[in-house]
C-alpha atoms as a PDB file:
ATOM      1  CA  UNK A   1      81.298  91.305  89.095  1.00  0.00           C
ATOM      2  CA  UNK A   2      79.822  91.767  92.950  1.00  0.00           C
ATOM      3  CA  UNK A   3      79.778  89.025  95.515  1.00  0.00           C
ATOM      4  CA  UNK A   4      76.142  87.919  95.983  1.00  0.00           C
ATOM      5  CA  UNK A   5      76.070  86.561  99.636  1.00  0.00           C
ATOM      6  CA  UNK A   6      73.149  84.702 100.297  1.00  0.00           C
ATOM      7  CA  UNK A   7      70.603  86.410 103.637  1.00  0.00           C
ATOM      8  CA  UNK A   8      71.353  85.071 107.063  1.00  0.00           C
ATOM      9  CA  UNK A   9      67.855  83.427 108.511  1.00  0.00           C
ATOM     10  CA  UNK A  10      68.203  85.175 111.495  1.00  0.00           C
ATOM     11  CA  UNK A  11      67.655  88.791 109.419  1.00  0.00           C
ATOM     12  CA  UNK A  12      64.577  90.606 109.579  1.00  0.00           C
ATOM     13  CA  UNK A  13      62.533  91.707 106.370  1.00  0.00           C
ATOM     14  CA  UNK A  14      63.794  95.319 107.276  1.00  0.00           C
ATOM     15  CA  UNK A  15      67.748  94.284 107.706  1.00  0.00           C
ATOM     16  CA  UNK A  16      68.185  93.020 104.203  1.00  0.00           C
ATOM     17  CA  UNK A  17      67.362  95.968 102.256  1.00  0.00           C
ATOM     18  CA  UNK A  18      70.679  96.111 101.140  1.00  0.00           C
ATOM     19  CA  UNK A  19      71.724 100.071 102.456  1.00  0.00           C
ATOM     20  CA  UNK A  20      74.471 101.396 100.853  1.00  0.00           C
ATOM     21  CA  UNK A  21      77.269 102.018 103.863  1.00  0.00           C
ATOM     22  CA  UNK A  22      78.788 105.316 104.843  1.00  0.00           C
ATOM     23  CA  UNK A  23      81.120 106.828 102.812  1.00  0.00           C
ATOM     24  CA  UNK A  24      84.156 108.492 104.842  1.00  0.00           C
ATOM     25  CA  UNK A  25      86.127 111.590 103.413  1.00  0.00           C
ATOM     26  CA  UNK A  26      89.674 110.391 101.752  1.00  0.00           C
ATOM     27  CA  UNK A  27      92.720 110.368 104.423  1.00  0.00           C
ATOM     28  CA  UNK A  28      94.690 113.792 103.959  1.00  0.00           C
ATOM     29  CA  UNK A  29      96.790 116.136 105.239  1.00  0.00           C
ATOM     30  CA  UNK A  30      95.571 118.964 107.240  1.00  0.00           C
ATOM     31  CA  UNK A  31      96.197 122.764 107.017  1.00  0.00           C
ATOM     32  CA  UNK A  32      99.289 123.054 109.640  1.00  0.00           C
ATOM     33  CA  UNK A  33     101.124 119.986 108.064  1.00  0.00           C
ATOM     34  CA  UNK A  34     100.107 121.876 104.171  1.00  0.00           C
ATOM     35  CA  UNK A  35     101.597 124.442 105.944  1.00  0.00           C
ATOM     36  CA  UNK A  36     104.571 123.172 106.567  1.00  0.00           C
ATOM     37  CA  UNK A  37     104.050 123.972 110.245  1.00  0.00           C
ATOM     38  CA  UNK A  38     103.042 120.671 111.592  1.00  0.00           C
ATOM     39  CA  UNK A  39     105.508 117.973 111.934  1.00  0.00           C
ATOM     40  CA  UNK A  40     103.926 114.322 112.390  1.00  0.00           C
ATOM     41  CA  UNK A  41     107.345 112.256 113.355  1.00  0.00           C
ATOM     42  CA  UNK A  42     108.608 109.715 110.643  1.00  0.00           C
ATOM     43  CA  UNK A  43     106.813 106.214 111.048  1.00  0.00           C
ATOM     44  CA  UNK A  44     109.382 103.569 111.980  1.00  0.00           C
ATOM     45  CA  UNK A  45     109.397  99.937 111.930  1.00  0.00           C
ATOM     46  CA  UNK A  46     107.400  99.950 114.651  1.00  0.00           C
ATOM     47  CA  UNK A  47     104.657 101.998 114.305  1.00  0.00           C
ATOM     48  CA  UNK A  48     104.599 100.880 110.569  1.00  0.00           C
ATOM     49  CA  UNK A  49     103.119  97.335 112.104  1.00  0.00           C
ATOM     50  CA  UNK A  50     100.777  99.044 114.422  1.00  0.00           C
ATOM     51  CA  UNK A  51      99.746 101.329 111.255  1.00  0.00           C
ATOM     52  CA  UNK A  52      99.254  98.607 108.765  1.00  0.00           C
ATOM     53  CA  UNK A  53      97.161  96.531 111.707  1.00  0.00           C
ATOM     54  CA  UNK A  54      94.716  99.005 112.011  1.00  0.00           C
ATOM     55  CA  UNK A  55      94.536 100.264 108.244  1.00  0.00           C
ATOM     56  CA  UNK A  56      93.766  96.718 107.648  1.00  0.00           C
ATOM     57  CA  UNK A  57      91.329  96.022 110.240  1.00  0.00           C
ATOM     58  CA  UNK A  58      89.318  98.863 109.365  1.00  0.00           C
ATOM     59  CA  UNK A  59      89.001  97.500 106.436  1.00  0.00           C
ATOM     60  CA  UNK A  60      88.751  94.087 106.753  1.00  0.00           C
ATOM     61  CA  UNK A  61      85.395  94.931 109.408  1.00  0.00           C
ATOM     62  CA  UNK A  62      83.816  97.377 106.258  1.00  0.00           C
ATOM     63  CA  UNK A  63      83.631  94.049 104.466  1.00  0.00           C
ATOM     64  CA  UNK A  64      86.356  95.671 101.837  1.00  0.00           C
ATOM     65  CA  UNK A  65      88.427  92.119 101.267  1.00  0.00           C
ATOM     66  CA  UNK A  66      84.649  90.274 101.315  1.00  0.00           C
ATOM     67  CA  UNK A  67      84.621  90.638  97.598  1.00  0.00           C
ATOM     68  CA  UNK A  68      87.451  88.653  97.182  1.00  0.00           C
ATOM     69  CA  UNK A  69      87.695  86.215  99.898  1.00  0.00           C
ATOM     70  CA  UNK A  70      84.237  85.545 101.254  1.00  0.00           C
ATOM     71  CA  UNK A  71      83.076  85.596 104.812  1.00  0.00           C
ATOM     72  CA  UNK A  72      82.988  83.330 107.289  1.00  0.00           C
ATOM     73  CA  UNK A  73      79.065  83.142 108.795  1.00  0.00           C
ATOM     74  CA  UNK A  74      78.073  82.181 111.883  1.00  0.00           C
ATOM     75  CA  UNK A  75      74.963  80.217 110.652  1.00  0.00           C
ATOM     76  CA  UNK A  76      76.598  79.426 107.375  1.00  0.00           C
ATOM     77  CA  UNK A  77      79.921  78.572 107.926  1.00  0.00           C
ATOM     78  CA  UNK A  78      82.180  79.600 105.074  1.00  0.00           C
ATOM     79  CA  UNK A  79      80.988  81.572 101.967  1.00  0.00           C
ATOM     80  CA  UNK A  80      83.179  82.115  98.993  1.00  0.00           C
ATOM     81  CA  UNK A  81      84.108  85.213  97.251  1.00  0.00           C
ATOM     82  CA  UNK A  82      84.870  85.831  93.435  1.00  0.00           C
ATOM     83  CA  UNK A  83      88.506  83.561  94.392  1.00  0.00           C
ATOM     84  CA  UNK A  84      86.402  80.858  95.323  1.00  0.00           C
ATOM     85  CA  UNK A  85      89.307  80.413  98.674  1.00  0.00           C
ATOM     86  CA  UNK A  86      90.068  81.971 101.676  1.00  0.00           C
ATOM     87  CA  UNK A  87      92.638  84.282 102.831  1.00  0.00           C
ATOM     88  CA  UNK A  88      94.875  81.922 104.567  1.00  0.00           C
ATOM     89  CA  UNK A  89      94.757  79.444 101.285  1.00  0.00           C
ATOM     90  CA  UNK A  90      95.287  82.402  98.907  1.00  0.00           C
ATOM     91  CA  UNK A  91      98.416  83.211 100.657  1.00  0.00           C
ATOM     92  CA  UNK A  92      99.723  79.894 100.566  1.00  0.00           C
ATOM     93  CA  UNK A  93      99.160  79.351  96.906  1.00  0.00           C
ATOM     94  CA  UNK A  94     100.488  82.949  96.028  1.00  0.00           C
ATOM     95  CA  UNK A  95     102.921  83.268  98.586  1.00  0.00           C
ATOM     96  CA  UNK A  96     104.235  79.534  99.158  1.00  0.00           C
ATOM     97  CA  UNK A  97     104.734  77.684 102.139  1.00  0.00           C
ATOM     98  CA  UNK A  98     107.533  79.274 103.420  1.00  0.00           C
ATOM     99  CA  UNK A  99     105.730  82.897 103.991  1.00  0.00           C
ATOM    100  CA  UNK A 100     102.525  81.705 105.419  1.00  0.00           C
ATOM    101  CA  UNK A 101     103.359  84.045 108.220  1.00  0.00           C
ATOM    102  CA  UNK A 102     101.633  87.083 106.000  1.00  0.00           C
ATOM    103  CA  UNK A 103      98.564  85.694 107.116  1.00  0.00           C
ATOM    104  CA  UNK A 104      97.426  89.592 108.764  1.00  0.00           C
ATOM    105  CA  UNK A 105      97.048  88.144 112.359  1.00  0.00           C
ATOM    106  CA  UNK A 106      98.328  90.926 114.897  1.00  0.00           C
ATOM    107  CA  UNK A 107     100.831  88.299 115.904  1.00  0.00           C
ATOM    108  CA  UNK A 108     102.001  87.947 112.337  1.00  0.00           C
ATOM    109  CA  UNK A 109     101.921  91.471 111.324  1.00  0.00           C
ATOM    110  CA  UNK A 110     104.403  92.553 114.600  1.00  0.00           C
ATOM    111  CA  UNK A 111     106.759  89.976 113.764  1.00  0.00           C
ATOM    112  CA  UNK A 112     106.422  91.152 109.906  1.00  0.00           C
ATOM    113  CA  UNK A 113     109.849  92.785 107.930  1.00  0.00           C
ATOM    114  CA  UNK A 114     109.285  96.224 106.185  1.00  0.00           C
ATOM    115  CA  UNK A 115     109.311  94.076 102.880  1.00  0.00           C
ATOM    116  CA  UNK A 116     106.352  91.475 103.714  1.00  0.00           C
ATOM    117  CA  UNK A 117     104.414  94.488 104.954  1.00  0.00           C
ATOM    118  CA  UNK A 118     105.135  96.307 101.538  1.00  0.00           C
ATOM    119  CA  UNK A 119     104.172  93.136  99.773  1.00  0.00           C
ATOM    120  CA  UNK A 120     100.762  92.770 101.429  1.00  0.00           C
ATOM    121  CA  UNK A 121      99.467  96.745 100.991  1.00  0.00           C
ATOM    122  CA  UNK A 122     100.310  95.630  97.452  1.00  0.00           C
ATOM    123  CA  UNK A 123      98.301  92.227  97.576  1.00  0.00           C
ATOM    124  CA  UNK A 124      95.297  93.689  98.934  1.00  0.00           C
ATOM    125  CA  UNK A 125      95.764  96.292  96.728  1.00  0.00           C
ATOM    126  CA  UNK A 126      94.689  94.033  94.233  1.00  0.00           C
ATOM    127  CA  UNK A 127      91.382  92.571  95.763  1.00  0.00           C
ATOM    128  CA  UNK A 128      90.064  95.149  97.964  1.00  0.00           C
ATOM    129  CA  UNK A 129      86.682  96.525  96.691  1.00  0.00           C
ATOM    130  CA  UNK A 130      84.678  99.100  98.388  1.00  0.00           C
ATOM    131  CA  UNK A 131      81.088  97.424  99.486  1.00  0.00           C
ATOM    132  CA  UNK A 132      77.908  99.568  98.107  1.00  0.00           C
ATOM    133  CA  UNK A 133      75.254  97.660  99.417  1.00  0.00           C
ATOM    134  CA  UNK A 134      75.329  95.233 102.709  1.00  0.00           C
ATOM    135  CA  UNK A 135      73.712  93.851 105.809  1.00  0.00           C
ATOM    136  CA  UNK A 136      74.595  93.652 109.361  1.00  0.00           C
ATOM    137  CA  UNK A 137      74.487  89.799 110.695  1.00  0.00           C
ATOM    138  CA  UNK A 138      73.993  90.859 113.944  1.00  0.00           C
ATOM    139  CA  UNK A 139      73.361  87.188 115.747  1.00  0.00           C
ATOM    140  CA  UNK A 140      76.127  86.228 117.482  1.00  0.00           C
ATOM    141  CA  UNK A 141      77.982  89.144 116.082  1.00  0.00           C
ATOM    142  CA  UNK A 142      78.782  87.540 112.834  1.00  0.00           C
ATOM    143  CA  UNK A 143      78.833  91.141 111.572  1.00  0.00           C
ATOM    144  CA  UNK A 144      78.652  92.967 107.817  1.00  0.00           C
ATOM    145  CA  UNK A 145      77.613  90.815 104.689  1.00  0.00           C
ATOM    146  CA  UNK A 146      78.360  92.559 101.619  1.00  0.00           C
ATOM    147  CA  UNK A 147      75.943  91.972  98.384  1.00  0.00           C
ATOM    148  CA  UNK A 148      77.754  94.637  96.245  1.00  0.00           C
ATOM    149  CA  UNK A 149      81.331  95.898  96.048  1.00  0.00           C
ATOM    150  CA  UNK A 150      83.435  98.563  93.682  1.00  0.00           C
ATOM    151  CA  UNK A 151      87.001  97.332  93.353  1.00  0.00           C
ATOM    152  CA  UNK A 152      88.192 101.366  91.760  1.00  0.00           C
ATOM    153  CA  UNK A 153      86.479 103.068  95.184  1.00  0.00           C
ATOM    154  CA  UNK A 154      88.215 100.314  96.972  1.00  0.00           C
ATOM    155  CA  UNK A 155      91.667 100.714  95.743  1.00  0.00           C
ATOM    156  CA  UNK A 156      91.461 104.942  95.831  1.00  0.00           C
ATOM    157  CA  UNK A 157      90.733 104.545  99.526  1.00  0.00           C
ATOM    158  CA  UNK A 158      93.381 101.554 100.197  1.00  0.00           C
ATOM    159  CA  UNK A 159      96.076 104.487  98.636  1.00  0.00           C
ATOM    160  CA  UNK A 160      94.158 107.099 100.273  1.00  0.00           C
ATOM    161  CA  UNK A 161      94.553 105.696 103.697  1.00  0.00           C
ATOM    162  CA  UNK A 162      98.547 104.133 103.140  1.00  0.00           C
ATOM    163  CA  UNK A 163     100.250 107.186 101.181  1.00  0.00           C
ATOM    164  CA  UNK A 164      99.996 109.498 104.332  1.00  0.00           C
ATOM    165  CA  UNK A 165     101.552 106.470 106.158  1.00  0.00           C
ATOM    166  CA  UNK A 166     103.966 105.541 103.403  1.00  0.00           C
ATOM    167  CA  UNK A 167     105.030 109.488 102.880  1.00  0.00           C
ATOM    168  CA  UNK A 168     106.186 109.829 106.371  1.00  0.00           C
ATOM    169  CA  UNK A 169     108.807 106.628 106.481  1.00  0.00           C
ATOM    170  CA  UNK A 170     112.048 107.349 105.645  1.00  0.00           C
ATOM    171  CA  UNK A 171     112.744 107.454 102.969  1.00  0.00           C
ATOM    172  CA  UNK A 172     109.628 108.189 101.923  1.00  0.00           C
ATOM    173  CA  UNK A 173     107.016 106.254  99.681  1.00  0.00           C
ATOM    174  CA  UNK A 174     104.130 106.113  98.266  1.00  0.00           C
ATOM    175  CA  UNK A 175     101.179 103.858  96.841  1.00  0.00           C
ATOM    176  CA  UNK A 176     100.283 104.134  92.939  1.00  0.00           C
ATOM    177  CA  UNK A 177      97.796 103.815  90.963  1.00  0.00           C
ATOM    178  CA  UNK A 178      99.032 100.813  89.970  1.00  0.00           C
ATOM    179  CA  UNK A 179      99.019  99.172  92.856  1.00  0.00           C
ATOM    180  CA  UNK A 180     103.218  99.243  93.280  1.00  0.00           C
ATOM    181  CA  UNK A 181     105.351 100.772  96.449  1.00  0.00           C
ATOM    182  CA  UNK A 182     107.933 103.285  95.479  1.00  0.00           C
ATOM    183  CA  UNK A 183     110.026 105.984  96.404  1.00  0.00           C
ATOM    184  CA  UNK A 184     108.055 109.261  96.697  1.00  0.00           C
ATOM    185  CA  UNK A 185     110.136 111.941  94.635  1.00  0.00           C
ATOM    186  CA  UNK A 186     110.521 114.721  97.041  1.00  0.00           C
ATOM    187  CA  UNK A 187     109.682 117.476  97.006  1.00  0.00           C
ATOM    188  CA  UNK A 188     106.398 118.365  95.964  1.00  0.00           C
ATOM    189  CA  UNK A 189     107.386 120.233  93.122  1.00  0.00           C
ATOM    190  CA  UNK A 190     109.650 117.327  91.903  1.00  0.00           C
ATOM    191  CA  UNK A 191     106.773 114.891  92.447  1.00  0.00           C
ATOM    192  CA  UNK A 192     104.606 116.525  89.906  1.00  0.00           C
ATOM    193  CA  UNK A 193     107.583 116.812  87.502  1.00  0.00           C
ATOM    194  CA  UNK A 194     107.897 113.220  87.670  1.00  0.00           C
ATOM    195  CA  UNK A 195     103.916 112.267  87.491  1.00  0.00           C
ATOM    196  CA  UNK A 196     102.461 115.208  85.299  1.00  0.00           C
ATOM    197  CA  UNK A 197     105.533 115.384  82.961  1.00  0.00           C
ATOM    198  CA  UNK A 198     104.377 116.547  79.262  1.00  0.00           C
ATOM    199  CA  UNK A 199     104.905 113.950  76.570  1.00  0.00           C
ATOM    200  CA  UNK A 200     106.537 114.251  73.885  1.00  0.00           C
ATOM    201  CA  UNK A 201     104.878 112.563  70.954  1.00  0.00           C
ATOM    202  CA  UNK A 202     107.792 110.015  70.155  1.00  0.00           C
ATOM    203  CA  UNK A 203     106.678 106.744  72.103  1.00  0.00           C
ATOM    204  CA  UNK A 204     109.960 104.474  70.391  1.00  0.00           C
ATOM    205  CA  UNK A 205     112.815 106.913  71.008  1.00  0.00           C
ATOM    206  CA  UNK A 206     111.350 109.383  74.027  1.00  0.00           C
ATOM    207  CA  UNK A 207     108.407 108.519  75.719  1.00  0.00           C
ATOM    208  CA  UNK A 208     109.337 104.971  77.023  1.00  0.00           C
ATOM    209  CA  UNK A 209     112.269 105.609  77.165  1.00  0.00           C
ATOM    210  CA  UNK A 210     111.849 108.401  80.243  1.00  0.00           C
ATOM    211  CA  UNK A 211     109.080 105.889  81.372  1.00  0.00           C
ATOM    212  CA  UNK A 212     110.823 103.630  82.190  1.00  0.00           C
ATOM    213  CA  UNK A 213     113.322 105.329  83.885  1.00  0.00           C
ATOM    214  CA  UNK A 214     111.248 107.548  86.265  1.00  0.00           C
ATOM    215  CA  UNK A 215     109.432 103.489  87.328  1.00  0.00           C
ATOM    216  CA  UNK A 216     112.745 102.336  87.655  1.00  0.00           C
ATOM    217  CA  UNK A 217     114.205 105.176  89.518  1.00  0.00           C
ATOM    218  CA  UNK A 218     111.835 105.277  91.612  1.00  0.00           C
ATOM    219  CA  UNK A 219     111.227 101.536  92.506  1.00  0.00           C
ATOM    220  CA  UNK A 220     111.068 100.528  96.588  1.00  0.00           C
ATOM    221  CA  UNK A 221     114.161  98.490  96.443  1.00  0.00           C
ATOM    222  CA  UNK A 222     116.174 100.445  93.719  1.00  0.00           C
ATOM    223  CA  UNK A 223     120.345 100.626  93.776  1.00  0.00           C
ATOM    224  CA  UNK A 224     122.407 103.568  92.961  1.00  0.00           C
ATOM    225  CA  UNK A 225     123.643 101.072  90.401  1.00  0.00           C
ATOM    226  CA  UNK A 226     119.722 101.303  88.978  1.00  0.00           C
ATOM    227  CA  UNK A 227     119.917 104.707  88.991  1.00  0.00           C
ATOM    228  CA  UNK A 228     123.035 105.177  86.995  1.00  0.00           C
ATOM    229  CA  UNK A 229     121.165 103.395  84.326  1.00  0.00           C
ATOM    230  CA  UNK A 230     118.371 105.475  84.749  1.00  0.00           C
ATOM    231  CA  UNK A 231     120.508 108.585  84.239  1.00  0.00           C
ATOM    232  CA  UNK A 232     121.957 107.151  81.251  1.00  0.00           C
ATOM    233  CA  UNK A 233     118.731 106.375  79.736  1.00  0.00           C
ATOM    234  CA  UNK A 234     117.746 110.160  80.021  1.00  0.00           C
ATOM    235  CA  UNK A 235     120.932 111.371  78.257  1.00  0.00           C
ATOM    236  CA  UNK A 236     120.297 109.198  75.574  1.00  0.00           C
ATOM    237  CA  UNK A 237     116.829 110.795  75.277  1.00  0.00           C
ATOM    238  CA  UNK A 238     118.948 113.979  75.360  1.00  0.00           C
ATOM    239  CA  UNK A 239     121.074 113.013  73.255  1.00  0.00           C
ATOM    240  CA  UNK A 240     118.595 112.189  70.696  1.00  0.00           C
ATOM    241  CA  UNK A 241     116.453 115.628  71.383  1.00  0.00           C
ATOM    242  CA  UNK A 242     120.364 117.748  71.251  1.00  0.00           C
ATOM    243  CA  UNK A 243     119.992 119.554  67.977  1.00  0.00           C
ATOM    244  CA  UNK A 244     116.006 120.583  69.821  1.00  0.00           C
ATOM    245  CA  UNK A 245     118.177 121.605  72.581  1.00  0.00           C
ATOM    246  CA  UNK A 246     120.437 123.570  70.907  1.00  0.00           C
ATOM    247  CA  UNK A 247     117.636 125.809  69.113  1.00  0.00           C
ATOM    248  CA  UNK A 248     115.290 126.535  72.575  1.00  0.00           C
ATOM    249  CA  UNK A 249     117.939 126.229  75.843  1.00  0.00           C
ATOM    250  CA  UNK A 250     121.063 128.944  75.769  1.00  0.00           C
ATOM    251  CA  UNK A 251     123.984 127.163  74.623  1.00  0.00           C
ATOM    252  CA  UNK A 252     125.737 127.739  77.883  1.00  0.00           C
ATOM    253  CA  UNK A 253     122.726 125.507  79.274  1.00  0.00           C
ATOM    254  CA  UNK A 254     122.641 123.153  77.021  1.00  0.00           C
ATOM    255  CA  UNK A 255     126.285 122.041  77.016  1.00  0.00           C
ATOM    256  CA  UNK A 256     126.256 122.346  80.700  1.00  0.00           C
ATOM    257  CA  UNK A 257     123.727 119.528  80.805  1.00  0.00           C
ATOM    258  CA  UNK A 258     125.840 117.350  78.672  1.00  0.00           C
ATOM    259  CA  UNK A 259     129.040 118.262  80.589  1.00  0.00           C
ATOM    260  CA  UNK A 260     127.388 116.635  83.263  1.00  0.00           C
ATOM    261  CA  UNK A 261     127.180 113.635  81.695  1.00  0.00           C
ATOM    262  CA  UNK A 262     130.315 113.367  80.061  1.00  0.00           C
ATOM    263  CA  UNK A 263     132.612 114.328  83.007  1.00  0.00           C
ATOM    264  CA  UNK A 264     130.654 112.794  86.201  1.00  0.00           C
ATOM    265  CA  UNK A 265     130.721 109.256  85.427  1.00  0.00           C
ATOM    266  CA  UNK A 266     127.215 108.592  83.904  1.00  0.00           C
ATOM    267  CA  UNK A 267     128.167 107.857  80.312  1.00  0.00           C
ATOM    268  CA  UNK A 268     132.003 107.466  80.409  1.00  0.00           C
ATOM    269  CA  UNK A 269     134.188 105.401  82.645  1.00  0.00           C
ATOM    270  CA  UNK A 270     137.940 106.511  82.454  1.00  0.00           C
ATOM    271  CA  UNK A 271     140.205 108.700  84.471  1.00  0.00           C
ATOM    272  CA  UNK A 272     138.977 111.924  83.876  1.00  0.00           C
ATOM    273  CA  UNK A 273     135.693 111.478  85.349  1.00  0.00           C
ATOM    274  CA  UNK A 274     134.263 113.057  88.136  1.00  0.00           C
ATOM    275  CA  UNK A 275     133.342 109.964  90.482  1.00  0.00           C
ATOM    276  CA  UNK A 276     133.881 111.402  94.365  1.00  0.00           C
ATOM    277  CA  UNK A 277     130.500 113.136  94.778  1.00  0.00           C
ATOM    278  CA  UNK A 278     127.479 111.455  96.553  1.00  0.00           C
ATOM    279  CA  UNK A 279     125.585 110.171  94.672  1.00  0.00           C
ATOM    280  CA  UNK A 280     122.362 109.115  97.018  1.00  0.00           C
ATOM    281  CA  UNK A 281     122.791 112.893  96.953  1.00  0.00           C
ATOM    282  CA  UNK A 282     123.382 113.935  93.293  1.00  0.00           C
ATOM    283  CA  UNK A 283     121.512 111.380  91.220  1.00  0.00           C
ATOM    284  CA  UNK A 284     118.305 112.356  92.544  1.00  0.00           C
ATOM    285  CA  UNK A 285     119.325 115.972  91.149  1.00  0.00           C
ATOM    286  CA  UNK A 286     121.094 115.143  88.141  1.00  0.00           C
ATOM    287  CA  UNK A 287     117.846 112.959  86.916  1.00  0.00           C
ATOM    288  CA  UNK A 288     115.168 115.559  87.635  1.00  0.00           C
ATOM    289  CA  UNK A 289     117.886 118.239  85.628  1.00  0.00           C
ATOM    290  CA  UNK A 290     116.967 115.985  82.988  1.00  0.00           C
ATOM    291  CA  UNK A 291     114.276 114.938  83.322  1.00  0.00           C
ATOM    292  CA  UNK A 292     113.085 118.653  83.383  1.00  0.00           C
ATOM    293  CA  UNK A 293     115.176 119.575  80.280  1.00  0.00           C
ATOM    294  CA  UNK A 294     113.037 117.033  78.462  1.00  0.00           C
ATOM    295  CA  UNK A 295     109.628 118.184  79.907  1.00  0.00           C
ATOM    296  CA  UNK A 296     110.628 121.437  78.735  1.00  0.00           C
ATOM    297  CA  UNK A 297     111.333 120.355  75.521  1.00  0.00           C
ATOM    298  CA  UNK A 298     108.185 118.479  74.903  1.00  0.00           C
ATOM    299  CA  UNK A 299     106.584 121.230  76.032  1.00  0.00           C
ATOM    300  CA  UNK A 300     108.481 123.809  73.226  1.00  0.00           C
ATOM    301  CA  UNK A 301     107.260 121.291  70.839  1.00  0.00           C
ATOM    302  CA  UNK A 302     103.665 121.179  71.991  1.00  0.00           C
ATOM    303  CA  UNK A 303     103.457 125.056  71.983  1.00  0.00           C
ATOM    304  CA  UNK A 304     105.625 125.329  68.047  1.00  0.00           C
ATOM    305  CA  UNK A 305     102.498 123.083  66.805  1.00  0.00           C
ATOM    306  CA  UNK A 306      99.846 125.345  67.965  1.00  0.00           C
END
């Protein structure tokens, strides 16, 4: 539903027909950094704060968080968005008492941890909307008044504008369509592995299942005890797809992927196992060795049924 703001006095006949704004190009990388030739430094803590300060400034002037929140006018004092509250209240309520210092203010923000910064791209995540029509309240420089707002164009420029931020942290992340913070599976060919993987057609015993694991494995604050589990969960799924195995990977292969499991610690726990090896180095490799054995699976099936 849009926010319908009602007209400033002070507008003329010709200031309140409602033009639609501008609409920028989406934040990307250009061709020396495609390349692989350009190097833009990894974003730390503190450049982070003076990222998410302007990011969120920029949009906070477009009138993006107007939808939401309302505007404060210079002739008519506080009007409401669709929450019916503003900013500093909804962070209260969500939030509580003791983080009232998310309020955005640049004082705030420069004094913010990596994890309240997270926490608000995800917040406004949820409530930014992109406006479509608007005025300028140009008395007293009350500025834009938005009539009309898109929350989908909203949100695809909020993640347009934070994943080339968020990819150059260390580690890396990234913003989803969903609205959640994660690790950003590296490298680009593992990336689309994990997001464009082929289904398999079994929701209960193999789709979920790998779902839920590649969310998990992924997730911003995520242990290497998480990502045992995750691994586990995929030789399960392997497990349960074995005899498939058997009849489309070389044998060789296919016990090799097991042997992994069985002698490295994932699903065993005695003497014998394997357990020196890093594993902020070798889980990472281990799950997308599965996790391609079972795209490559589902995607044997797919082509058997055509």
């Amino acid at each position: 539903m849009a926010v319908v703001l009602r007209p400033c006095v002070r507008q003329s006949d010709a200031a309140l027909k409602y033009p639609r704004l501008n609409r920028y190009p989406v934040v990307r990388e250009y061709f020396s950094e495609r390349a692989g030739r350009s190097r833009p430094g990894l974003v730390d803590e503190k450049l982070f704060a003076v990222a998410f300060n302007h990011i969120y400034r920029k949009f906070d002037r477009q009138g993006y968080f107007q939808k939401a929140f309302g505007k404060n006018c210079v002739d008519e004092g506080y009007v409401p968005g669709d929450l019916g509250a503003s900013l500093a209240e909804e962070i209260l309520v969500r939030f509580g008492v003791n983080r009232q210092h998310l309020l955005p203010t640049a004082e705030n923000v420069n004094k913010a941890t990596r994890d309240d910064l997270f926490d608000l791209i995800e917040y406004f995540y949820d409530y930014v909307a992109k406006p479509t029509q608007s005025h300028n309240h140009a008395w007293n420089k009350c500025g834009i008044h938005v009539h009309e707002a898109v929350a989908r164009d909203g949100r695809r420029e909020w993640r347009s504008e934070w994943n080339l931020t968020l990819g150059r942290m260390e580690p890396p992340h990234r913003l989803t369509e969903q609205g959640v913070i994660e690790l950003l599976p590296e490298p680009r060919g593992l990336k689309e592995l994990v997001d464009e993987r082929t289904p398999y057609g079994d929701e209960e015993n193999v789709d979920s299942k790998v779902d839920r694991a590649c969310k998990l494995f992924f997730s911003r604050n995520v242990t290497n005890e998480d990502r045992l589990d995750c691994l586990r969960e995929l030789a399960a799924v392997l497990e349960f797809l074995r005899e498939k195995a058997t009849s489309i990977l070389p044998s060789n292969e296919e016990r090799e992927l097991f042997t992994i499991a069985n002698n490295f610690g994932i699903r065993h726990h005695n003497e014998r196992q394997k357990t020196g090896y890093r594993k902020e180095l070798f889980y990472p490799w281990i799950f997308h060795s599965y996790l391609a054995a079972i795209d490559l699976l589902a995607r044997a099936k797919r082509a058997s049924t055509k």
